[in-house]
Each structure stands twice: as structure tokens, then as C-alpha cells.
C-alpha atoms as a PDB file:
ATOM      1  CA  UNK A   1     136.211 -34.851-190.854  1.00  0.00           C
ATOM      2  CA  UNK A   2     132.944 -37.099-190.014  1.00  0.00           C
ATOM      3  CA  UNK A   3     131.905 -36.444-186.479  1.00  0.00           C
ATOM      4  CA  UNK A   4     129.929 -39.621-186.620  1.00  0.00           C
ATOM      5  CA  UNK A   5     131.120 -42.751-183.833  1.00  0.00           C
ATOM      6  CA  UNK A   6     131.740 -45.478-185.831  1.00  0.00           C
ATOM      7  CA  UNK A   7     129.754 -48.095-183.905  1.00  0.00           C
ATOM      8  CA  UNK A   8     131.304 -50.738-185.224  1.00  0.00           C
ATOM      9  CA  UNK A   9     134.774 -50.472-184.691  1.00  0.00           C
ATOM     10  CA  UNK A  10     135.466 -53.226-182.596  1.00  0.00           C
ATOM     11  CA  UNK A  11     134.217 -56.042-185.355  1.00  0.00           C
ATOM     12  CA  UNK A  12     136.262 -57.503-187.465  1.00  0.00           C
ATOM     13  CA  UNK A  13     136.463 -56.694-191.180  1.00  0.00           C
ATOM     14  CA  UNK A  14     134.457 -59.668-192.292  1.00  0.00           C
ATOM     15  CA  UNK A  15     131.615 -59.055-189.523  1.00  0.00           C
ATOM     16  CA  UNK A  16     131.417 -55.407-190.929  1.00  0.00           C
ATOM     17  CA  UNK A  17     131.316 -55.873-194.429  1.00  0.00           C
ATOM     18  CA  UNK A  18     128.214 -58.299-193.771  1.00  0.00           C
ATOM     19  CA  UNK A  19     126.576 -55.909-191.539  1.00  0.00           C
ATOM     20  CA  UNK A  20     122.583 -55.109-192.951  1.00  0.00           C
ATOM     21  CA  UNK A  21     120.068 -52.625-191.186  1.00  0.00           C
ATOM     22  CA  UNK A  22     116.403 -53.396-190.874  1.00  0.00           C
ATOM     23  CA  UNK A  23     114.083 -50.997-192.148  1.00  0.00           C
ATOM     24  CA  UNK A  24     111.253 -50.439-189.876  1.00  0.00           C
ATOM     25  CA  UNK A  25     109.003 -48.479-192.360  1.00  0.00           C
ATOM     26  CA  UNK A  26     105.418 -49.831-193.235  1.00  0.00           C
ATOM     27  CA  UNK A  27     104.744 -49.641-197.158  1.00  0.00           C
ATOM     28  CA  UNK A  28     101.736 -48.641-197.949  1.00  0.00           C
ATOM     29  CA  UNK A  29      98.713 -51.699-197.608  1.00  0.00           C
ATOM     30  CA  UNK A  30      97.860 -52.487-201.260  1.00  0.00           C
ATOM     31  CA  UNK A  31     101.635 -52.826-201.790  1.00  0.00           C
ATOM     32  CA  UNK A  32     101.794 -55.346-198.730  1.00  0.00           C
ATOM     33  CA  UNK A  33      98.589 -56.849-199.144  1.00  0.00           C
ATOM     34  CA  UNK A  34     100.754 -58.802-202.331  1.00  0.00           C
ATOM     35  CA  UNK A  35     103.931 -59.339-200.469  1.00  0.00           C
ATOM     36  CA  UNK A  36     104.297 -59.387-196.861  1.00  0.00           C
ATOM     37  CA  UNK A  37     101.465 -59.767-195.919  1.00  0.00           C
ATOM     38  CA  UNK A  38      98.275 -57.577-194.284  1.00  0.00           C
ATOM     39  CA  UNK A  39      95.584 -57.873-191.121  1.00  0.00           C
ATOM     40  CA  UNK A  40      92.181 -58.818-192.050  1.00  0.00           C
ATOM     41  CA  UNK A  41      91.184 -56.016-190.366  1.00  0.00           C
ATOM     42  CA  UNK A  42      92.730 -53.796-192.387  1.00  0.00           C
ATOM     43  CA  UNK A  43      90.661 -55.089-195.215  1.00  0.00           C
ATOM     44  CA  UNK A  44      87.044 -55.440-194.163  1.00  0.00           C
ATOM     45  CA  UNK A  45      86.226 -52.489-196.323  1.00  0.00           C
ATOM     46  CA  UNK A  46      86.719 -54.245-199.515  1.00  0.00           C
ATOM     47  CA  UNK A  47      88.171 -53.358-202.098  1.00  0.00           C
ATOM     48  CA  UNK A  48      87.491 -49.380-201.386  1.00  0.00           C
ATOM     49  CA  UNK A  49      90.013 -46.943-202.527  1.00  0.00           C
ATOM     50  CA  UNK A  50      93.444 -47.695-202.964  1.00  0.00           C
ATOM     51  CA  UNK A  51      92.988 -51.805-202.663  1.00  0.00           C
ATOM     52  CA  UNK A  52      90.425 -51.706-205.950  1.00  0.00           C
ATOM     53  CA  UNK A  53      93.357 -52.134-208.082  1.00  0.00           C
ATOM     54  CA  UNK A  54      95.062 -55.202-205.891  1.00  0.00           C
ATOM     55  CA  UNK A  55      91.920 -56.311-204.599  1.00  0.00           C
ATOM     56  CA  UNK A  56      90.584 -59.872-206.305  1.00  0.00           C
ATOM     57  CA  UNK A  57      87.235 -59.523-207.731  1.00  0.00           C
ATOM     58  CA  UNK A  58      84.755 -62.148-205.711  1.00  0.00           C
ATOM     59  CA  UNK A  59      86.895 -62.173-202.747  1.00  0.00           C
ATOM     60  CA  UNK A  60      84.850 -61.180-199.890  1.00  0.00           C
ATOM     61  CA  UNK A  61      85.947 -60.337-196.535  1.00  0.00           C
ATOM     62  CA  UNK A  62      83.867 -59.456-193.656  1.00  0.00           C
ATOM     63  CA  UNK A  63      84.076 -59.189-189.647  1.00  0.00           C
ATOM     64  CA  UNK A  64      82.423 -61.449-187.132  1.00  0.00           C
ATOM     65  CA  UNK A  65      81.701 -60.188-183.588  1.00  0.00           C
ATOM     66  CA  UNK A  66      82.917 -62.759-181.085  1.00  0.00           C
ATOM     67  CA  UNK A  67      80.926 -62.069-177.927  1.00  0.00           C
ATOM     68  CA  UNK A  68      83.154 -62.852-174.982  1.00  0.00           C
ATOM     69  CA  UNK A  69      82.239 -63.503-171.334  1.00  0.00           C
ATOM     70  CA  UNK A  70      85.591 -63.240-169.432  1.00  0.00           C
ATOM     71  CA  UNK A  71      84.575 -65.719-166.638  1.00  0.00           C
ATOM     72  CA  UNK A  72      83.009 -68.399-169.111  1.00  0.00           C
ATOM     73  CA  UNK A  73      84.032 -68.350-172.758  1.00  0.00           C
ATOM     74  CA  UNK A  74      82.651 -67.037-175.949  1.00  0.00           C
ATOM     75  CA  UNK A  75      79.776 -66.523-178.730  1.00  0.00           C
ATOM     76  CA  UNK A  76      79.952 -66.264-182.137  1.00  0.00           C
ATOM     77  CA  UNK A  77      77.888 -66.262-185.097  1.00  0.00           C
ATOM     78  CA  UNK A  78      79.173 -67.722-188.654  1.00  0.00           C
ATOM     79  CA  UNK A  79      76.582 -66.450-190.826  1.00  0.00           C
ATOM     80  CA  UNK A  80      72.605 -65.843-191.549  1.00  0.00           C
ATOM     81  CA  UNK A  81      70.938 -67.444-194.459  1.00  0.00           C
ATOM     82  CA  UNK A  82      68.477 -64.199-194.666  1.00  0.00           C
ATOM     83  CA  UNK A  83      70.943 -61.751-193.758  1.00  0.00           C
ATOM     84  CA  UNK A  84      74.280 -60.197-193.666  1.00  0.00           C
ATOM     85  CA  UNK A  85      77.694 -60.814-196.274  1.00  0.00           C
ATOM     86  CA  UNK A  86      76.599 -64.095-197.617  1.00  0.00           C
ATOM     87  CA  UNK A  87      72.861 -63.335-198.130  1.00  0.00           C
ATOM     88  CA  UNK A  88      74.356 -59.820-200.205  1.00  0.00           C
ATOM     89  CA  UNK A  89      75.999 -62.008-202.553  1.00  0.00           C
ATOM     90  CA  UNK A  90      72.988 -64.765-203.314  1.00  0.00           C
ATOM     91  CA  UNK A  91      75.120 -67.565-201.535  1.00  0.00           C
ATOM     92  CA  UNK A  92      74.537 -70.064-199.100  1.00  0.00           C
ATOM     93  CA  UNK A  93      76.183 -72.715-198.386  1.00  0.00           C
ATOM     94  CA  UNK A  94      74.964 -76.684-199.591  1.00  0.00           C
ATOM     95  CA  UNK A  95      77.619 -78.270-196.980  1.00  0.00           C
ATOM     96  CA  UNK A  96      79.374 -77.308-194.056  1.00  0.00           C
ATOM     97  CA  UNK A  97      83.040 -79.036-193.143  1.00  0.00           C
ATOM     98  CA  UNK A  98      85.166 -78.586-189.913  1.00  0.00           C
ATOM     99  CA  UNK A  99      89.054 -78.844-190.002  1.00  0.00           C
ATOM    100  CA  UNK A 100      92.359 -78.846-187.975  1.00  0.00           C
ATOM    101  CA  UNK A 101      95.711 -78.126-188.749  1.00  0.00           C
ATOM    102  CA  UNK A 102      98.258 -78.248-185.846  1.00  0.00           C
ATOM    103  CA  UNK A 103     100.440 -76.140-184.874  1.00  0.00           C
ATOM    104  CA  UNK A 104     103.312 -75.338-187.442  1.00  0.00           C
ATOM    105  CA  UNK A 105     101.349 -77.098-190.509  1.00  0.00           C
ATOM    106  CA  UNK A 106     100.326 -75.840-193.480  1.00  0.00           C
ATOM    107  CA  UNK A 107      97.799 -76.760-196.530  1.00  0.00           C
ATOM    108  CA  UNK A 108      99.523 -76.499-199.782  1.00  0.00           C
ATOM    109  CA  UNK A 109      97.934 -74.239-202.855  1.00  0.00           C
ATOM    110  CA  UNK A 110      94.684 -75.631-204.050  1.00  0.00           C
ATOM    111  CA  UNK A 111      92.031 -74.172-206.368  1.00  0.00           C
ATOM    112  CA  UNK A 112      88.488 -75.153-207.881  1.00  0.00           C
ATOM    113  CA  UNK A 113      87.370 -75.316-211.099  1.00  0.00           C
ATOM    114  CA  UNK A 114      85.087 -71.858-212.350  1.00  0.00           C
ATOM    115  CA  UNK A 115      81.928 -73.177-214.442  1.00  0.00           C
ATOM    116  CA  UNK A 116      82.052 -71.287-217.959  1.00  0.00           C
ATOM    117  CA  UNK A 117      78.581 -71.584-219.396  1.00  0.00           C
ATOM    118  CA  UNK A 118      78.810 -73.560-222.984  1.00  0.00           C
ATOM    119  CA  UNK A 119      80.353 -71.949-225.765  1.00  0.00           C
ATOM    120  CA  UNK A 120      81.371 -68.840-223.416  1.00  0.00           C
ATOM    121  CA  UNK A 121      84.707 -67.576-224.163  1.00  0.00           C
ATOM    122  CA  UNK A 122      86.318 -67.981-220.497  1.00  0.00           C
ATOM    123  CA  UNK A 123      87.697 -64.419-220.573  1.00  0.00           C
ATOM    124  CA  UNK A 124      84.303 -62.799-221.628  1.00  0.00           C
ATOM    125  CA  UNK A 125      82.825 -64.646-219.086  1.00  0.00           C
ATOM    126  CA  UNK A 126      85.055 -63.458-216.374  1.00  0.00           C
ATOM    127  CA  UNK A 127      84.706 -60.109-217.560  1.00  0.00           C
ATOM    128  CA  UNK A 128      80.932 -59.448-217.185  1.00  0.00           C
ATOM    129  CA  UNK A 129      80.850 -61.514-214.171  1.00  0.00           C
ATOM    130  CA  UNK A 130      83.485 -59.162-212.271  1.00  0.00           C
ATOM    131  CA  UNK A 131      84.139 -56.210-214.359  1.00  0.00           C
ATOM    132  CA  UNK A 132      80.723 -55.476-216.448  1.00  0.00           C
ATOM    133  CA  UNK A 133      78.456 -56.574-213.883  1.00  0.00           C
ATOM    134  CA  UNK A 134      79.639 -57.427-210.587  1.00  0.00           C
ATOM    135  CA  UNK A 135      76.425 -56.599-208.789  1.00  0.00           C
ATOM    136  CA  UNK A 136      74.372 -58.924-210.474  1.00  0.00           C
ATOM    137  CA  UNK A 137      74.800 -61.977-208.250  1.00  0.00           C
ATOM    138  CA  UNK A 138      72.163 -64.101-210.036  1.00  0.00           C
ATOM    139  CA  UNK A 139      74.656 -64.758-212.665  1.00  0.00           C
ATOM    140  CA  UNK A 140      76.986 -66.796-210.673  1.00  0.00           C
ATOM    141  CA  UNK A 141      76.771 -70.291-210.786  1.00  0.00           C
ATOM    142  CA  UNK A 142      76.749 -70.997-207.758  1.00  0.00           C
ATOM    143  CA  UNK A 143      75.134 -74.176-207.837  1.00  0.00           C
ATOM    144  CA  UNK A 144      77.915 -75.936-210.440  1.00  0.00           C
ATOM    145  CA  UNK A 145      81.014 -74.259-208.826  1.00  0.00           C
ATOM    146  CA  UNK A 146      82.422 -74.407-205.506  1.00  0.00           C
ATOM    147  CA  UNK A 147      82.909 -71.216-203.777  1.00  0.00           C
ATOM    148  CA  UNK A 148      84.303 -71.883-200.394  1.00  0.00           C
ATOM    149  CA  UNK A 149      83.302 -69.868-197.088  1.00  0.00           C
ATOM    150  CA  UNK A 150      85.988 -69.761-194.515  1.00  0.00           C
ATOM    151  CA  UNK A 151      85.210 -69.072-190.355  1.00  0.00           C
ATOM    152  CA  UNK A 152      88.447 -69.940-188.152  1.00  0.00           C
ATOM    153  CA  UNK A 153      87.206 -70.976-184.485  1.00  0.00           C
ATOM    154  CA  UNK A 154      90.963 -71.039-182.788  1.00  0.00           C
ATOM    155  CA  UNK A 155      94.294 -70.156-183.246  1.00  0.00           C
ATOM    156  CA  UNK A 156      95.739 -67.418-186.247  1.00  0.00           C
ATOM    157  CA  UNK A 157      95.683 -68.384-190.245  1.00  0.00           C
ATOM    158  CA  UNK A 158      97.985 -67.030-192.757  1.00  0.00           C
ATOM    159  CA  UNK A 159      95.878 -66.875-195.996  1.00  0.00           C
ATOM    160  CA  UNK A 160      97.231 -66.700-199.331  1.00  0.00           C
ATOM    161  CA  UNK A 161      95.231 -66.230-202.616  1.00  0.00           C
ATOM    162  CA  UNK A 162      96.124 -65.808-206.097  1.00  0.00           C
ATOM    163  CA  UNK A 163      93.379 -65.349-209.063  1.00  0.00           C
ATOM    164  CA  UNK A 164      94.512 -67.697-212.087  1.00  0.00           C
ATOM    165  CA  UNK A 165      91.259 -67.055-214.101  1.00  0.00           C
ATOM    166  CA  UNK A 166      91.483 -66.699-217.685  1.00  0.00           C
ATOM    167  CA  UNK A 167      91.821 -63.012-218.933  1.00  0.00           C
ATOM    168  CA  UNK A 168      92.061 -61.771-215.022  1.00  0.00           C
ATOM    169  CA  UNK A 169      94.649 -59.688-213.890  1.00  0.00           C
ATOM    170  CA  UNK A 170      97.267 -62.395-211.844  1.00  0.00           C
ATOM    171  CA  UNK A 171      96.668 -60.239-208.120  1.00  0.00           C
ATOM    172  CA  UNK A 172      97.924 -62.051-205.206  1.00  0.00           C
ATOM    173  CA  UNK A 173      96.296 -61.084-201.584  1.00  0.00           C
ATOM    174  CA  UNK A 174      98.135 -62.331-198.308  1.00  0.00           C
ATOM    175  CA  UNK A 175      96.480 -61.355-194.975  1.00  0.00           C
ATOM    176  CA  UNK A 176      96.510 -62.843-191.138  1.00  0.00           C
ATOM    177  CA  UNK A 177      93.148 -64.249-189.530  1.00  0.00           C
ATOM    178  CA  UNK A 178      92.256 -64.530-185.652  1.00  0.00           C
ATOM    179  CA  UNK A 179      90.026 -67.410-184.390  1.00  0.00           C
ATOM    180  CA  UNK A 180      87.316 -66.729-182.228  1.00  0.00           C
ATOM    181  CA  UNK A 181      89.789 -67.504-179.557  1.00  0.00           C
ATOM    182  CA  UNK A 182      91.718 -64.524-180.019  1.00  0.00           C
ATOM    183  CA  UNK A 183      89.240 -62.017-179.696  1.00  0.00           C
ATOM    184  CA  UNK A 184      89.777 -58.355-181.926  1.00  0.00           C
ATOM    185  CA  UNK A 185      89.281 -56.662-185.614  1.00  0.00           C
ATOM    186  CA  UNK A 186      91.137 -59.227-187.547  1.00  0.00           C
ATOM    187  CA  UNK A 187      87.836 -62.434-186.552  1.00  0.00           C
ATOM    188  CA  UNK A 188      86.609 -62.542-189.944  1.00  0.00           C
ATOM    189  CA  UNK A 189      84.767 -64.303-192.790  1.00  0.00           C
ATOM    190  CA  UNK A 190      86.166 -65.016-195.831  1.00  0.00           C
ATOM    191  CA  UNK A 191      84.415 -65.905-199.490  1.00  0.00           C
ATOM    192  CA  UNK A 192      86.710 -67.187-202.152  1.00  0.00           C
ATOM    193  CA  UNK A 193      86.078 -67.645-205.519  1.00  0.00           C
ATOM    194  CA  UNK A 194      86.518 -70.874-207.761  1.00  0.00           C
ATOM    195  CA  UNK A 195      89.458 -70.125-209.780  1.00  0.00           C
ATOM    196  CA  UNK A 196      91.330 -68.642-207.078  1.00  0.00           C
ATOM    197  CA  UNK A 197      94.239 -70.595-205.791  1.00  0.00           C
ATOM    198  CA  UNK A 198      94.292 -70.488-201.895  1.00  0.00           C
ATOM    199  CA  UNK A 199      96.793 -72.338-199.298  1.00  0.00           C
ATOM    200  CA  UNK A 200      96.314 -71.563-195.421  1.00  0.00           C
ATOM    201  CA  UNK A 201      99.447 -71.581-192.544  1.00  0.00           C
ATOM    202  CA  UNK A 202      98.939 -72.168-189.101  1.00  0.00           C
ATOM    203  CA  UNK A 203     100.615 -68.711-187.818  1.00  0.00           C
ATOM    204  CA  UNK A 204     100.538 -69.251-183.959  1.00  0.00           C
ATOM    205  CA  UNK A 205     101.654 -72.009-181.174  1.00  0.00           C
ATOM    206  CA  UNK A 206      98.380 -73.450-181.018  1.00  0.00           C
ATOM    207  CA  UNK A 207      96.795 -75.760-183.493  1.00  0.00           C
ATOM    208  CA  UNK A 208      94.422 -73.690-186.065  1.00  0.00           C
ATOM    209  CA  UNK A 209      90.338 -74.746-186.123  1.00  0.00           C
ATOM    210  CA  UNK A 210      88.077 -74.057-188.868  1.00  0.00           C
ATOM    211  CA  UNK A 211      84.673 -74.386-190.599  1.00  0.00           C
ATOM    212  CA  UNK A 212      84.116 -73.680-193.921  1.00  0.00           C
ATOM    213  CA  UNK A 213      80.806 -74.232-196.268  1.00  0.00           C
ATOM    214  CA  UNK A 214      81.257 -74.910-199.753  1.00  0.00           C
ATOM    215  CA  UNK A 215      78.519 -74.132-202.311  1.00  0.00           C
ATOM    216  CA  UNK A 216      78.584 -77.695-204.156  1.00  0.00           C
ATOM    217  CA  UNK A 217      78.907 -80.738-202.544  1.00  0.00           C
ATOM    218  CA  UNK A 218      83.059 -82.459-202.295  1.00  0.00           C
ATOM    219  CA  UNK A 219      84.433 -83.945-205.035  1.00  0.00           C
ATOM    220  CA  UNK A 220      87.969 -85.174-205.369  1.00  0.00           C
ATOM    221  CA  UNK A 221      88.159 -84.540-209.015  1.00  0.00           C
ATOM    222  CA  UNK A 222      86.860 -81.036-208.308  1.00  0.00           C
ATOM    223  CA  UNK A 223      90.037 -79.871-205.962  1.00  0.00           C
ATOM    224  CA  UNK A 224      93.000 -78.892-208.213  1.00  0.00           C
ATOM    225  CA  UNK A 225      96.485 -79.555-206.320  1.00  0.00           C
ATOM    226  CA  UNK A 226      99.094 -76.919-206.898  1.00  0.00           C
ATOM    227  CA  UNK A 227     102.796 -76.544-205.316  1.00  0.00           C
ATOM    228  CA  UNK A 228     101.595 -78.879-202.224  1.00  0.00           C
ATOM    229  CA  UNK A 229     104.448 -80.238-201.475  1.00  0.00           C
ATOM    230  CA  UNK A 230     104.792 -78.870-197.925  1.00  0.00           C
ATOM    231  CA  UNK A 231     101.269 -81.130-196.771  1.00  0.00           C
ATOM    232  CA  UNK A 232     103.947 -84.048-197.234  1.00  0.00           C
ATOM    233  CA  UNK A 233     106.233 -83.596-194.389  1.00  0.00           C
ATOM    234  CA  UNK A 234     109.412 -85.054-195.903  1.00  0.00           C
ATOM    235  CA  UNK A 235     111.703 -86.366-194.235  1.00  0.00           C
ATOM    236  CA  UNK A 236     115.401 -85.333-193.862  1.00  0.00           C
ATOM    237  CA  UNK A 237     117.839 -86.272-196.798  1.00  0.00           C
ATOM    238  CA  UNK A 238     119.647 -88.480-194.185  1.00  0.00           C
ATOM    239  CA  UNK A 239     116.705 -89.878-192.807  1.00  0.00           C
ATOM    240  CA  UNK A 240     115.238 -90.846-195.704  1.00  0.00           C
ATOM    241  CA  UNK A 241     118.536 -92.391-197.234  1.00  0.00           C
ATOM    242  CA  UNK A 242     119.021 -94.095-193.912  1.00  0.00           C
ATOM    243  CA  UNK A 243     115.367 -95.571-194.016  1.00  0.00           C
ATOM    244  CA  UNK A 244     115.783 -96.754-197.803  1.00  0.00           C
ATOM    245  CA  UNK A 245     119.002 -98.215-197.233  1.00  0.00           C
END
């Protein structure tokens, strides 16, 4: 005979039978960095260790100080043409963009076109670029592409990425971004790859600030749209039938 209290004796059948408990365990971080979801800080490393097999070649993450003064505000850097992350990786930006999204927004999937030299098989390509030879920055094309470089000023940013290039493994990374305004680990840099699809939330109560420099000028036709729907803000069924009418 179970010694056990049965805690829930005083609901009803139908409450019991739909009863669920949450699991508080963590899984381990390249298993959540493609599902729920990770810190940035957790992945300023790169893709060390375990996270080389999740980890999406070209993505580069990297922390920013933010230099606070309690009384007066804060300092921080983006990044030095001559130094640092982006000078590593041969890239600088040719123009520099600022953007809001307010509070419980988001911007739907979109992804940039990857320049294949002529008569390159796409997959080869990909392959020495990230898997052959993925020190040798000079052979990125940097100057015919759009990689983007992502700073967040204010707020928190949900980021999600997912690497559609030819031949490349489909990984999927998912991670959480502080603005400058919310001072710690997770105020960080972020270099994504043409190629790789990438759609941002606004993850806190205040509206979410950013600047970004991308290596080739804008160009509509360059900026692939994919599943985003939710930048439309539909309105309800009944509202819209009501408005129609």
C-alpha cells in the first residue's frame, strides 16, 4: 500500500486526468541552442567544443563592454576598423543602418543572396569556404555579398538563424541579446552570413534599438522574404470581415 498523499484528491476526474508537470531540467546548450533557445553569453566562445557540431559556419558572435556610469548613462564601442572581431575576419562594413522595432514586434525570416564565383558548383564552394579553409578570409566576397553586422543599443532581441546554403548542414541557432541598456555578458556583436536566414523578436517591454552595417550597399532585390507574415499585423477574422463588409 502506497504511502504517497495523493495531492490531488480534491479535483475532479477531468481536472486530474489533464494534470502535466513542468520539468525544470536544463538540456544541455548545443541541444537548446536549436530549440529553446540560448544566452549570447553562453556562446561568445564560438563554436568551441560541444557547439562545433550545431554551430553555423560564418556566424560570429562576440561581446561588447558597455561602460556604465551609474549617475549619468553609458559607453559603448561597436567595432574598430583595425582591430578586434570584425578586423579578424577581413570585414568592414560599406554602410551603417539604425532600426526600431517596438515593443512586442517582430521582423519576419529574411536572408541574402551568397555570391558563387562563375561556374563554381555552389556546394564546393561552400565547402572550401567553411569546411576546407575557413581561415582564409580573403576568399570571401565580401564586396558582392551582404554580410550583415548586428549591435542592439536598447531593449532584449530574440535572434533566430537557420543556414539554407547549398550542400550545408540545415543547423538552426536561437539565442537572447541585451542592448547596451541592459548592462551584462549577453551585450554582444553578431556577424551573419549571406545565405543564412535570420528573423529578430523584440523579447522585453521596451521597444528594441539597433545598428547594423552591411558589407554591400541595400538593395531591394537583394533581401529574400521568407515566412514574414507576422511584419503584417493582421487583423482579427471579425475585424477584417467587419471592415470588408
Amino acid at each position: 500500500m502506497s504511502s504517497t498523499p495523493d495531492l490531488w484528491q480534491g479535483l475532479n476526474e477531468s481536472a486530474r486526468a489533464s494534470l502535466q508537470t513542468r520539468s525544470y531540467a536544463r538540456p544541455p546548450l548545443p541541444q537548446r541552442l536549436g530549440t529553446d533557445g540560448a544566452e549570447a553569453s553562453e556562446l561568445t566562445g564560438g563554436p568551441a567544443g560541444d557547439l562545433g557540431p550545431v554551430w553555423i559556419p560564418g556566424v560570429e558572435i562576440f561581446r561588447r563592454p558597455v561602460f556604465q556610469q551609474r549617475h549619468r548613462g553609458y559607453f559603448a564601442e561597436f567595432a574598430r576598423q583595425d582591430e578586434g572581431p570584425l578586423h579578424a575576419i577581413g570585414l568592414w562594413p560599406k554602410q551603417w543602418a539604425t532600426a526600431l522595432m517596438h515593443a512586442g514586434t517582430a521582423k519576419g525570416f529574411h536572408i541574402h543572396p551568397p555570391s558563387i564565383p562563375e561556374g563554381t558548383d555552389p556546394a564546393a564552394w561552400f565547402q572550401r569556404l567553411f569546411v576546407q579553409e575557413p581561415g582564409n578570409f580573403s576568399l570571401r566576397r565580401y564586396d558582392r555579398e551582404q554580410w550583415d553586422a548586428m549591435f542592439f543599443i536598447r531593449g532584449t532581441c530574440e535572434m533566430f538563424l537557420i543556414d539554407e546554403r547549398a550542400g550545408m548542414p540545415r543547423r538552426k541557432m536561437r539565442f537572447l541579446i541585451e542592448g547596451d541598456s541592459r548592462p551584462g555578458p549577453s551585450n554582444v556583436g553578431v556577424v551573419i552570413p549571406p545565405g543564412v536566414a535570420h528573423a529578430i523578436r523584440c523579447a522585453s517591454s521596451e521597444d528594441l534599438i539597433m545598428v547594423y552595417g552591411t558589407t554591400t550597399q541595400f538593395v531591394p532585390e537583394n533581401e529574400g522574404r521568407l515566412h514574414s507574415e507576422v511584419e503584417l499585423a493582421p487583423l482579427p477574422d471579425p475585424w477584417l470581415a467587419y471592415f470588408e463588409s
